[in-house]
N, C-alpha and C. Protein backbone atom coordinates (compact mmCIF):
# COMPACT_ATOMS: atom_id res chain seq x y z
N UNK A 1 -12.82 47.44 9.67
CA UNK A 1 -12.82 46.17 8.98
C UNK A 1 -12.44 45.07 9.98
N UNK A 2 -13.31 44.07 10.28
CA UNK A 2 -12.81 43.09 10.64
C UNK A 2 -12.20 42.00 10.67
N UNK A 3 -11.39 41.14 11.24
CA UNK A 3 -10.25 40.21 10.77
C UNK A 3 -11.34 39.36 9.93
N UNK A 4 -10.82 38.41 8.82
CA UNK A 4 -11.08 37.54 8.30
C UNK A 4 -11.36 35.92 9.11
N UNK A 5 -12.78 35.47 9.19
CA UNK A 5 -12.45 34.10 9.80
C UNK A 5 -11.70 33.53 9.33
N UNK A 6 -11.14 32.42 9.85
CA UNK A 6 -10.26 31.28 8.82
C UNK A 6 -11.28 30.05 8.53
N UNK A 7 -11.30 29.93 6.95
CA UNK A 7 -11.93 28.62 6.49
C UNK A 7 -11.40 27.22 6.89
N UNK A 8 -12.19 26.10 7.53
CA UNK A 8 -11.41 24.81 7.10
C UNK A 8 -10.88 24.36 6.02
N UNK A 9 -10.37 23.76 5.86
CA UNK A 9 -9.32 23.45 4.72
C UNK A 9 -10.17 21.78 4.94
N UNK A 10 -10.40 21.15 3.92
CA UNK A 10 -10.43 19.57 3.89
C UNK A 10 -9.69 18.54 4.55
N UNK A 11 -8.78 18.90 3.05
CA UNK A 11 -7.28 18.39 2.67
C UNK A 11 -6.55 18.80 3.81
N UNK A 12 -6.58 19.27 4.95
CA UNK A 12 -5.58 19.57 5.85
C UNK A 12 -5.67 18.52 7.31
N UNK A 13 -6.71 17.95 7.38
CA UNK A 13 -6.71 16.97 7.87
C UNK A 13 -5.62 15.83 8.03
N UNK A 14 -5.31 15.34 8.98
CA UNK A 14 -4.12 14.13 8.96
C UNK A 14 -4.76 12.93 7.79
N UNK A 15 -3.73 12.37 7.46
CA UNK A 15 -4.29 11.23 6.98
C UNK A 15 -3.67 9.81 8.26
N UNK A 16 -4.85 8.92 7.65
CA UNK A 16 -5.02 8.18 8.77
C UNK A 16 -4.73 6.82 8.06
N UNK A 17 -4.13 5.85 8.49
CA UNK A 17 -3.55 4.71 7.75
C UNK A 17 -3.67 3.06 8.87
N UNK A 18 -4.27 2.43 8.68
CA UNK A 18 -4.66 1.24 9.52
C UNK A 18 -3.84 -0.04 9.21
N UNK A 19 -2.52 -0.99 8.88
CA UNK A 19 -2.17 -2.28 8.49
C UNK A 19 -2.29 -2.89 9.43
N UNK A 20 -2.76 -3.89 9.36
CA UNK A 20 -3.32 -5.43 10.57
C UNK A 20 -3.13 -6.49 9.30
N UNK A 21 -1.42 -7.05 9.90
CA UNK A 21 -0.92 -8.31 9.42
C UNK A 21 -1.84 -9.17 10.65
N UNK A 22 -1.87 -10.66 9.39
CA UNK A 22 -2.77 -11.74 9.68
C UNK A 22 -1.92 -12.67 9.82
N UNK A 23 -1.87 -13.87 10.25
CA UNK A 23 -1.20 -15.04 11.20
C UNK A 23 -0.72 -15.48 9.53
N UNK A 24 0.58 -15.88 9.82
CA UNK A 24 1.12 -16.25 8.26
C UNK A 24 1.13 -17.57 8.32
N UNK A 25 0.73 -18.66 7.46
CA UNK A 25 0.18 -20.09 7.16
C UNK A 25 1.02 -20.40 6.23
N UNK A 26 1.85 -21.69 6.29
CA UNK A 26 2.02 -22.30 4.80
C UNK A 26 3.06 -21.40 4.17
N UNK A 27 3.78 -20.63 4.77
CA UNK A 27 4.89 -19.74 4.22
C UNK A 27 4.31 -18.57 3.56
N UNK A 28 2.86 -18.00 3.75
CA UNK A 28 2.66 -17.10 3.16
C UNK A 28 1.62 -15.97 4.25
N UNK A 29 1.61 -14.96 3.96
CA UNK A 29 1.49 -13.75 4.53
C UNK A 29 0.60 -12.70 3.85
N UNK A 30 -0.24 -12.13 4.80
CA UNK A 30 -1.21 -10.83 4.54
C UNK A 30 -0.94 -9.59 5.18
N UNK A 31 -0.85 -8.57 4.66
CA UNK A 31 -1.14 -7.23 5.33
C UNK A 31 -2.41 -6.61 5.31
N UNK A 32 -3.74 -6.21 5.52
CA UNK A 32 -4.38 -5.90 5.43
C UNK A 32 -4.50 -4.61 5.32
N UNK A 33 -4.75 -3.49 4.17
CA UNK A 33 -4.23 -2.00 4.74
C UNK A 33 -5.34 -1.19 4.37
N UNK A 34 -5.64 -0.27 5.43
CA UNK A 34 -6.61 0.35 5.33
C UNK A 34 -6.52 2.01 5.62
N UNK A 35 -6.78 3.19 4.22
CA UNK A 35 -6.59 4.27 4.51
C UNK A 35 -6.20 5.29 3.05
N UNK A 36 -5.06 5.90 3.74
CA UNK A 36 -4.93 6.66 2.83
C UNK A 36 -2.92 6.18 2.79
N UNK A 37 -2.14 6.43 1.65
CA UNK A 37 -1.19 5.94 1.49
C UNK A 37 -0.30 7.19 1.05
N UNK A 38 0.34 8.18 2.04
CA UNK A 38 1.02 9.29 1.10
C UNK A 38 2.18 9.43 2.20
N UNK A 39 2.94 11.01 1.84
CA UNK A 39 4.21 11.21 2.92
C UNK A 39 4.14 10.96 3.87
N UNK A 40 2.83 11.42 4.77
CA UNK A 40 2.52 11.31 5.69
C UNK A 40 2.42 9.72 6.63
N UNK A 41 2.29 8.84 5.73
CA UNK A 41 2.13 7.60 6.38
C UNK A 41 2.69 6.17 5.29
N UNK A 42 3.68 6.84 4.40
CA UNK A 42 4.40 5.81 4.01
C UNK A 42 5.00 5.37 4.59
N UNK A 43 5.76 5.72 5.85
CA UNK A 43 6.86 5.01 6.51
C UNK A 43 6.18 4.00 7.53
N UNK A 44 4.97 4.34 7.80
CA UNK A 44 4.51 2.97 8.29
C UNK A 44 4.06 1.92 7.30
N UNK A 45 3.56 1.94 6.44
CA UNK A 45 3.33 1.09 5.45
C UNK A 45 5.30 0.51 5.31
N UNK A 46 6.11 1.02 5.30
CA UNK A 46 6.88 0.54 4.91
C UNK A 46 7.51 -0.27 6.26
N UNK A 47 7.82 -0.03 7.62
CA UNK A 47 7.93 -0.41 8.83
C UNK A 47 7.11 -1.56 8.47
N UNK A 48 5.77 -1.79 8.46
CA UNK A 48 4.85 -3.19 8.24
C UNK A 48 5.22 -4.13 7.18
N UNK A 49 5.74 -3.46 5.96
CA UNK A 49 6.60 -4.28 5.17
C UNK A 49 7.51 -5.06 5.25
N UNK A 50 8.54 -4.22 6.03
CA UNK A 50 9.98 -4.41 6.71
C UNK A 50 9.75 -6.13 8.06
N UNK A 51 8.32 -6.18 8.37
CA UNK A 51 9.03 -6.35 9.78
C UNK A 51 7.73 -7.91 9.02
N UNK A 52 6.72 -7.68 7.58
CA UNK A 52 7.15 -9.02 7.55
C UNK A 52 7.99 -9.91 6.83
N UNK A 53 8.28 -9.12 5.94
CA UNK A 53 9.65 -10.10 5.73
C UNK A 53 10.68 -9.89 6.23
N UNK A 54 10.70 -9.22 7.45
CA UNK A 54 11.82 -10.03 8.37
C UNK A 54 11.50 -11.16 9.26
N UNK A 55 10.39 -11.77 9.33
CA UNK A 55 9.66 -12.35 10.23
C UNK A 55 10.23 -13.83 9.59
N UNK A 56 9.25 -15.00 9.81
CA UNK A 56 9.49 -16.05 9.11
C UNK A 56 9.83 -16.32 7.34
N UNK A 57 10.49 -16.71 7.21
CA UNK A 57 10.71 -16.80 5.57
C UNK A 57 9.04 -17.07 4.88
N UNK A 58 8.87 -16.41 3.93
CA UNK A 58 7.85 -15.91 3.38
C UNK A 58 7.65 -17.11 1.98
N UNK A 59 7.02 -17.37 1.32
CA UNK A 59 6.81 -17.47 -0.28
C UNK A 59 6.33 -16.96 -1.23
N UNK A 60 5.09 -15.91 0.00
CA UNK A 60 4.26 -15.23 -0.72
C UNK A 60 3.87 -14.34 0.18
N UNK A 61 3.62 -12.90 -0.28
CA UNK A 61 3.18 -11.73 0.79
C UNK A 61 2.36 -11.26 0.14
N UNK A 62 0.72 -11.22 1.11
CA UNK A 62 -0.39 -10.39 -0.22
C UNK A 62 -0.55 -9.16 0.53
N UNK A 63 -0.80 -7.84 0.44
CA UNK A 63 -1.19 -6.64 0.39
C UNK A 63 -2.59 -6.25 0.41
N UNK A 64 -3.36 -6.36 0.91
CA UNK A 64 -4.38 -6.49 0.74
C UNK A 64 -4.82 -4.68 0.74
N UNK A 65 -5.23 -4.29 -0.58
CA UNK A 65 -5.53 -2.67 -0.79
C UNK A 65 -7.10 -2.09 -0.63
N UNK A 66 -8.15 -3.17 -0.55
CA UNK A 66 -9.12 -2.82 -0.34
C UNK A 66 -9.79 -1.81 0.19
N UNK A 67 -9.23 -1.18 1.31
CA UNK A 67 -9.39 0.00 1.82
C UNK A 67 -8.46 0.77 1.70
N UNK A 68 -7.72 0.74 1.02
CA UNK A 68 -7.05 1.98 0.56
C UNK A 68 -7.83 2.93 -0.39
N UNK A 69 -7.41 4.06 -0.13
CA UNK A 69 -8.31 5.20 -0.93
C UNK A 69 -7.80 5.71 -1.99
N UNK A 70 -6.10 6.30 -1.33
CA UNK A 70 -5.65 7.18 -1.57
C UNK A 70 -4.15 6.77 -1.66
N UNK A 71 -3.05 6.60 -2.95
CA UNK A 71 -1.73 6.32 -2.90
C UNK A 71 -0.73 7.21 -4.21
N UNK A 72 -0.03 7.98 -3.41
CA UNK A 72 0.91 8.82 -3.83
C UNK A 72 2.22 8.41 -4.13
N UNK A 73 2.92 8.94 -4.42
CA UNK A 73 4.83 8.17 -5.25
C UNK A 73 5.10 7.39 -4.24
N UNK A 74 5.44 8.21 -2.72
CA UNK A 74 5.80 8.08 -1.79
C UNK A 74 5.56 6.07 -1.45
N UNK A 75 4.33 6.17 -1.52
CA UNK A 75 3.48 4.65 -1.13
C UNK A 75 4.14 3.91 -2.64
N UNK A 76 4.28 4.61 -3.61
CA UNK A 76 4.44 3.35 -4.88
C UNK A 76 5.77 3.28 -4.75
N UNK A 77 7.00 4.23 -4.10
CA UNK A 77 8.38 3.70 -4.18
C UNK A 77 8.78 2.40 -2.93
N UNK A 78 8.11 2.80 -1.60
CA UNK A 78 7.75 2.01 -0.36
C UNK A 78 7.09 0.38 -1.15
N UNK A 79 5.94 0.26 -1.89
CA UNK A 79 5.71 -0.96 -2.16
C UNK A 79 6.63 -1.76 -3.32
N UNK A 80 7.45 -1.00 -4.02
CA UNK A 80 8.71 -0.94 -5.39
C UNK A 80 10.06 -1.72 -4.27
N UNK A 81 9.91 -0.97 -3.62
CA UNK A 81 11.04 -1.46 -2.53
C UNK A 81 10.85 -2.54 -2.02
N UNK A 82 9.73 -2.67 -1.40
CA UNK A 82 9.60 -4.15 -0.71
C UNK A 82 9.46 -5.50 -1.60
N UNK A 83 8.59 -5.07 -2.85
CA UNK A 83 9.07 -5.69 -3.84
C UNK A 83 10.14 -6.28 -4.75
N UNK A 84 11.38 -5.72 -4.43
CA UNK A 84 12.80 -6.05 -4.96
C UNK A 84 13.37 -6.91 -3.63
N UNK A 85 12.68 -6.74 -2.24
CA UNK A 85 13.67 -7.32 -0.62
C UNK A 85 12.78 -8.08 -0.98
N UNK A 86 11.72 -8.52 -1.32
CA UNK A 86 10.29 -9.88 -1.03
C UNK A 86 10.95 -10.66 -2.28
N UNK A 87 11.72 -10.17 -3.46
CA UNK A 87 11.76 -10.96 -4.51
C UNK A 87 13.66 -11.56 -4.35
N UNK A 88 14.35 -10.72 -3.87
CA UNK A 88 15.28 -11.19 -3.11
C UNK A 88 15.53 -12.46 -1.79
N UNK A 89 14.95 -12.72 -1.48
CA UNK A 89 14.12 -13.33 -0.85
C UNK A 89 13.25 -14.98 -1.01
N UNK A 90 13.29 -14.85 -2.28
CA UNK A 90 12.47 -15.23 -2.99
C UNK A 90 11.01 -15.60 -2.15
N UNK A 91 10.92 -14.08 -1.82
CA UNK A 91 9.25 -14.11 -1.96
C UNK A 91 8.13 -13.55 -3.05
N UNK A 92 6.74 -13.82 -3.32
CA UNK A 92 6.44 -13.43 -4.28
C UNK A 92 5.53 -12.32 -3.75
N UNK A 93 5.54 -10.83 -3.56
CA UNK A 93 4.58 -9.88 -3.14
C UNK A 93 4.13 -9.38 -4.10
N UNK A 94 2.52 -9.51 -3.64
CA UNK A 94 1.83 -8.85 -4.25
C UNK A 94 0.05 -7.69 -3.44
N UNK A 95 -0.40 -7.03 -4.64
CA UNK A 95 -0.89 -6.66 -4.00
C UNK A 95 -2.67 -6.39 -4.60
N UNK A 96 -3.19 -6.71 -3.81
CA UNK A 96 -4.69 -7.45 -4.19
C UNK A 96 -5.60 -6.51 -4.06
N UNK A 97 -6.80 -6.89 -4.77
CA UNK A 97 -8.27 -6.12 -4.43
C UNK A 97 -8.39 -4.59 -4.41
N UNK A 98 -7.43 -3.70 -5.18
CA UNK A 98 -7.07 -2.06 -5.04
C UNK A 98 -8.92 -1.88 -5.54
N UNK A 99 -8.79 -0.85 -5.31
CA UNK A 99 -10.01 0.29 -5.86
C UNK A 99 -9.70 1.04 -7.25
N UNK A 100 -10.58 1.27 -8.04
CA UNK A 100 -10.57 1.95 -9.19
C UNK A 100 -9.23 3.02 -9.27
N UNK A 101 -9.03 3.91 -8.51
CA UNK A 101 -8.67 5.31 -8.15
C UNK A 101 -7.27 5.05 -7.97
N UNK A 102 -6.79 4.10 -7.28
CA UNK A 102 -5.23 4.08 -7.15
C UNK A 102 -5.18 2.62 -7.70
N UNK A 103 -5.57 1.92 -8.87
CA UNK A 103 -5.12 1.00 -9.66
C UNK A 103 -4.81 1.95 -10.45
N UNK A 104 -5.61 2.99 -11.10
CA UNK A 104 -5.19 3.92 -12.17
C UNK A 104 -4.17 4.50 -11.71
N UNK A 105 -4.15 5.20 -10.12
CA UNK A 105 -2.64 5.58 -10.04
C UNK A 105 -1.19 4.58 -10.66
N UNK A 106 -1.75 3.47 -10.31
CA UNK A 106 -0.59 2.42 -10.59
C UNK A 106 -0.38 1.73 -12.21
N UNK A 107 -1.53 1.72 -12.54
CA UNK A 107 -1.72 1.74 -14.70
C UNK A 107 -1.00 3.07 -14.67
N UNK A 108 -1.22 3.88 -14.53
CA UNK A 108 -0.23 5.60 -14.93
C UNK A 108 1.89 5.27 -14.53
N UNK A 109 1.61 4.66 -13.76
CA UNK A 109 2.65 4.55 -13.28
C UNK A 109 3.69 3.84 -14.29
N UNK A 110 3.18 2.49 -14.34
CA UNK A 110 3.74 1.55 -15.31
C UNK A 110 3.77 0.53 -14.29
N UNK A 111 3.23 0.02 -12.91
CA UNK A 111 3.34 -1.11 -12.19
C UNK A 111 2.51 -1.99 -11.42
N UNK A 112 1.58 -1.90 -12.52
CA UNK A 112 0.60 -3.00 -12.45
C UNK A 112 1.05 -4.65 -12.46
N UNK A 113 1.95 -4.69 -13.44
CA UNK A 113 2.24 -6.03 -13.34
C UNK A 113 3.40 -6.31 -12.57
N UNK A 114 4.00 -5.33 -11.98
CA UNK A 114 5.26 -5.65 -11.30
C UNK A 114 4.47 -5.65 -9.90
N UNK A 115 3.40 -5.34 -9.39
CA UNK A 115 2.91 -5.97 -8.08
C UNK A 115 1.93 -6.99 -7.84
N UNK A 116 2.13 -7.40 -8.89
CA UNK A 116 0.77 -8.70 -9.32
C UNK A 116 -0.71 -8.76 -9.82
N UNK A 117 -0.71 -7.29 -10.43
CA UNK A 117 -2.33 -7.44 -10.89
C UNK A 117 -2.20 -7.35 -12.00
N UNK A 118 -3.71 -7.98 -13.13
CA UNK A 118 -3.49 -8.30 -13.94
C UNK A 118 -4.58 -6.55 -14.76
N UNK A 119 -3.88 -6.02 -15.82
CA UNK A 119 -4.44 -5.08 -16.36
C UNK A 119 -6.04 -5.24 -16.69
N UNK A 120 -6.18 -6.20 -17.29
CA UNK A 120 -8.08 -6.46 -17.44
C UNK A 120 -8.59 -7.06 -15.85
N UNK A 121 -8.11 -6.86 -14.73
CA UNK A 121 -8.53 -7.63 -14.21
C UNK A 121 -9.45 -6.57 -13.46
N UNK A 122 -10.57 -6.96 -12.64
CA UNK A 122 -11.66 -5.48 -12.35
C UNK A 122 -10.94 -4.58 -11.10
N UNK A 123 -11.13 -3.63 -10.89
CA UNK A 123 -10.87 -2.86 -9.63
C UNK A 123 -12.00 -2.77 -8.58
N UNK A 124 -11.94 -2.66 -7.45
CA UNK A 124 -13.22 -3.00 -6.12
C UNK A 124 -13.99 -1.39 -6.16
């Protein structure tokens, strides 16, 4: 009998996570984030959080989710968090343009309106 090949696995792949903050204007601020959002790469999402509102005083921080795919607890306690330091702060963060797939993560959740989207409003 011979050994068994080993199958690829998908899901075993790294996940890969892209944020490119944009020049902040007028007291307000973009993250641009592009990827997948889980254990693996919450702590940079949250490091990019961290470092812009530590930057110039803020009024407003948008999130931009458009290319996000994929967001697990991990990513919704990381954006929960920055959300209580941005509103401390008194900045207003939010987070824009999600995709079908992890708006529903976030309708399931209960925090749709605590990151600024509006429940009827469409998903990308």
């Amino acid at each position: 009998m011979s050994p068994a090949t080993p199958m690829p696995v998908p899901w075993s792949t790294p996940s890969h996570l892209s944020i490119t903050p944009l020049a902040v204007t007028e007291g307000r601020g973009l993250l641009v984030v592009i990827g997948e959002i889980d254990l693996a790469t919450s702590g940079e999402l949250a490091a990019a959080l961290a470092d812009a509102l530590g930057g110039p005083p803020l009024s407003a921080l948008e999130v931009d989710f458009a290319g996000v795919r994929f967001l697990d607890s991990s990513g919704i306690l990381v954006l929960l968090r920055a959300h209580a330091r941005a509103a401390e702060q008194g900045c207003r963060l939010t987070v824009t343009d999600v995709r079908s797939a992890v708006r529903r993560v976030l309708e399931i959740t209960g925090v749709l309106a605590t990151l600024g989207l509006d429940s009827t409003s469409p998903a990308c």
